[in-house]
C-alpha atoms as a PDB file:
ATOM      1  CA  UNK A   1      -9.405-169.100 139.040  1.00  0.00           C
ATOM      2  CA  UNK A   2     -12.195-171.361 137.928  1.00  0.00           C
ATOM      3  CA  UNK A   3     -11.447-174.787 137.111  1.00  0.00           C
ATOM      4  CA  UNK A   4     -13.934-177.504 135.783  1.00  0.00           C
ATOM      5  CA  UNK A   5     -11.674-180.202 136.987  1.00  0.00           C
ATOM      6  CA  UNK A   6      -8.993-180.620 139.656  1.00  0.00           C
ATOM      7  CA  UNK A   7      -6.791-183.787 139.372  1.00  0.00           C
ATOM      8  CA  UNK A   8      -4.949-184.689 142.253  1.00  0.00           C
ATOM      9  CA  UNK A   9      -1.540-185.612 142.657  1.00  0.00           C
ATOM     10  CA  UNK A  10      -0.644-185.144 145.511  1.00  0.00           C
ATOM     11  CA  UNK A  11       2.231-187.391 146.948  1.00  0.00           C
ATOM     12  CA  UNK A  12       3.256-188.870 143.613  1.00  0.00           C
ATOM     13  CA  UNK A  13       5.910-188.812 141.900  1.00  0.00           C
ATOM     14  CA  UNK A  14       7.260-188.457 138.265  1.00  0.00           C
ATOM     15  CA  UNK A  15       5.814-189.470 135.967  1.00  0.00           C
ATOM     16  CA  UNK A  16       2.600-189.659 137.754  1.00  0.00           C
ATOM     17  CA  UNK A  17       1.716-186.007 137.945  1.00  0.00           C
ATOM     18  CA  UNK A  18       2.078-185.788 134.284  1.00  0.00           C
ATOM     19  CA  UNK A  19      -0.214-189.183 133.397  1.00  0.00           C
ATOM     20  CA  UNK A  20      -3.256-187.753 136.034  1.00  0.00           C
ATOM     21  CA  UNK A  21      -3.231-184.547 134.169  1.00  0.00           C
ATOM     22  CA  UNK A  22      -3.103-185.882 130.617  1.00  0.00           C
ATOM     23  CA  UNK A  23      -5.967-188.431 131.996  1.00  0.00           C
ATOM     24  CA  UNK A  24      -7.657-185.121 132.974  1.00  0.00           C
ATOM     25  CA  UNK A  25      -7.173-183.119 130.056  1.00  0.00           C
ATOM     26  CA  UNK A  26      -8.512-185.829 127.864  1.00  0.00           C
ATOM     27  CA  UNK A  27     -11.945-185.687 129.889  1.00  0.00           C
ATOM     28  CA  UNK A  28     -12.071-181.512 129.048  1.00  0.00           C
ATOM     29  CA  UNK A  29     -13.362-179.615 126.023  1.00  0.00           C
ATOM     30  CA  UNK A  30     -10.992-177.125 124.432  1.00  0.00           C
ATOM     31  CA  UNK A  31     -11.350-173.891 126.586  1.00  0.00           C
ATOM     32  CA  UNK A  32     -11.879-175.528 129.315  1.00  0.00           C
ATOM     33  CA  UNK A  33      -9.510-175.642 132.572  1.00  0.00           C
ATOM     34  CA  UNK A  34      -7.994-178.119 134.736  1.00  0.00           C
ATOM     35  CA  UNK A  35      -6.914-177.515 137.825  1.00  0.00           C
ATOM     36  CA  UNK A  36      -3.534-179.787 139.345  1.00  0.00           C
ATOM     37  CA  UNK A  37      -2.441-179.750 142.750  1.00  0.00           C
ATOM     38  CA  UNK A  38       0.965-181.792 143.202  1.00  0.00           C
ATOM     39  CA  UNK A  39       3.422-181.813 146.105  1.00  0.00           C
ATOM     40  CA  UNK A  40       6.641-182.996 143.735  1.00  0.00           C
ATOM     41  CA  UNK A  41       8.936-180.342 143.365  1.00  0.00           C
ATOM     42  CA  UNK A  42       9.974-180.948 139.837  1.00  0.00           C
ATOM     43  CA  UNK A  43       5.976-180.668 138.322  1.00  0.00           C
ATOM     44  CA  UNK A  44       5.957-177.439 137.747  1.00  0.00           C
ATOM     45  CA  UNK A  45       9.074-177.629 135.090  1.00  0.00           C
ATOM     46  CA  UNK A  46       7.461-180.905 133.781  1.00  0.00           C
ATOM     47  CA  UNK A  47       4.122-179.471 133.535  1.00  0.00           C
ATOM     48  CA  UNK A  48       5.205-176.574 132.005  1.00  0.00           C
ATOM     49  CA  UNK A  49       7.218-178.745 129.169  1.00  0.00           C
ATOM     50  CA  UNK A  50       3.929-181.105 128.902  1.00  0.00           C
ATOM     51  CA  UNK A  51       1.358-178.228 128.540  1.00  0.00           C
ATOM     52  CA  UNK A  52       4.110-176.305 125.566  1.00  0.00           C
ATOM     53  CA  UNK A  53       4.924-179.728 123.853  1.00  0.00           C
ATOM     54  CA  UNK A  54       0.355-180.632 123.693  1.00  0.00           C
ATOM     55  CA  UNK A  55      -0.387-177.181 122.794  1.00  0.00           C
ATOM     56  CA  UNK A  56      -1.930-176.555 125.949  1.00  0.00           C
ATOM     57  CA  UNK A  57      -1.691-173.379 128.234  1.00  0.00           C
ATOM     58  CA  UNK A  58      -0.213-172.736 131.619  1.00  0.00           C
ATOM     59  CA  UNK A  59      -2.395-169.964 132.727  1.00  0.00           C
ATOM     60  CA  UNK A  60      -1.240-169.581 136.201  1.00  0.00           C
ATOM     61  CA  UNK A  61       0.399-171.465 139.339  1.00  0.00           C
ATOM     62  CA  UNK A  62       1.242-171.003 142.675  1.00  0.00           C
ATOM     63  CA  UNK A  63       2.268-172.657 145.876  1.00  0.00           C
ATOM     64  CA  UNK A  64       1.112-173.066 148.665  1.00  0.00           C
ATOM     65  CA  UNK A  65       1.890-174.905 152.161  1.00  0.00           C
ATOM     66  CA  UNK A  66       3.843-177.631 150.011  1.00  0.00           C
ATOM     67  CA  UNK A  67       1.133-178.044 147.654  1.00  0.00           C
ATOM     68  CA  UNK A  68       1.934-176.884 144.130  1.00  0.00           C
ATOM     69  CA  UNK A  69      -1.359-175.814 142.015  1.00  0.00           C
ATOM     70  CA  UNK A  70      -1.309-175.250 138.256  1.00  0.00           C
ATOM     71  CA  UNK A  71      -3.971-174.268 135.505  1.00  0.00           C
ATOM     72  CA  UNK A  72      -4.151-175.422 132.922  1.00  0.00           C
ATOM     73  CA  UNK A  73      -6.364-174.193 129.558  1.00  0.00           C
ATOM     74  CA  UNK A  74      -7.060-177.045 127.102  1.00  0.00           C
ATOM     75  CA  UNK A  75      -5.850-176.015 123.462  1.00  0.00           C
END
């Protein structure tokens, strides 16, 4: 999928995923994707809640080797 941003996050924990990708989002036009690659288990359920509660989208995620990666369409 293509992505005009990746923010890593890798490593860190909550909150931290969740303040990258805001910090990320805010540099994106509406339309536009970011791309988040995180290793803490519980991003994907906080990223999910994030992206639903800032009227963003969760297009698609997936992990692998350990490293979960999410995209995300800006609303």
């Amino acid at each position: 999928m293509k992505s005009v941003k990746i923010v890593d996050a890798k490593g860190l924990a909550c909150p931290m995923p969740i303040v990258r990708t805001k910090k990320g989002m805010g540099e994106l036009r509406s339309g536009e994707v970011l791309e988040v690659h995180a290793t803490d288990k519980g991003a994907k359920n906080d990223l999910v809640a994030w992206a639903n509660s800032t009227g963003h989208q969760l297009l698609a995620d997936e992990e692998v080797d350990g490293v979960f990666k999410f995209w995300i369409k800006k609303g």
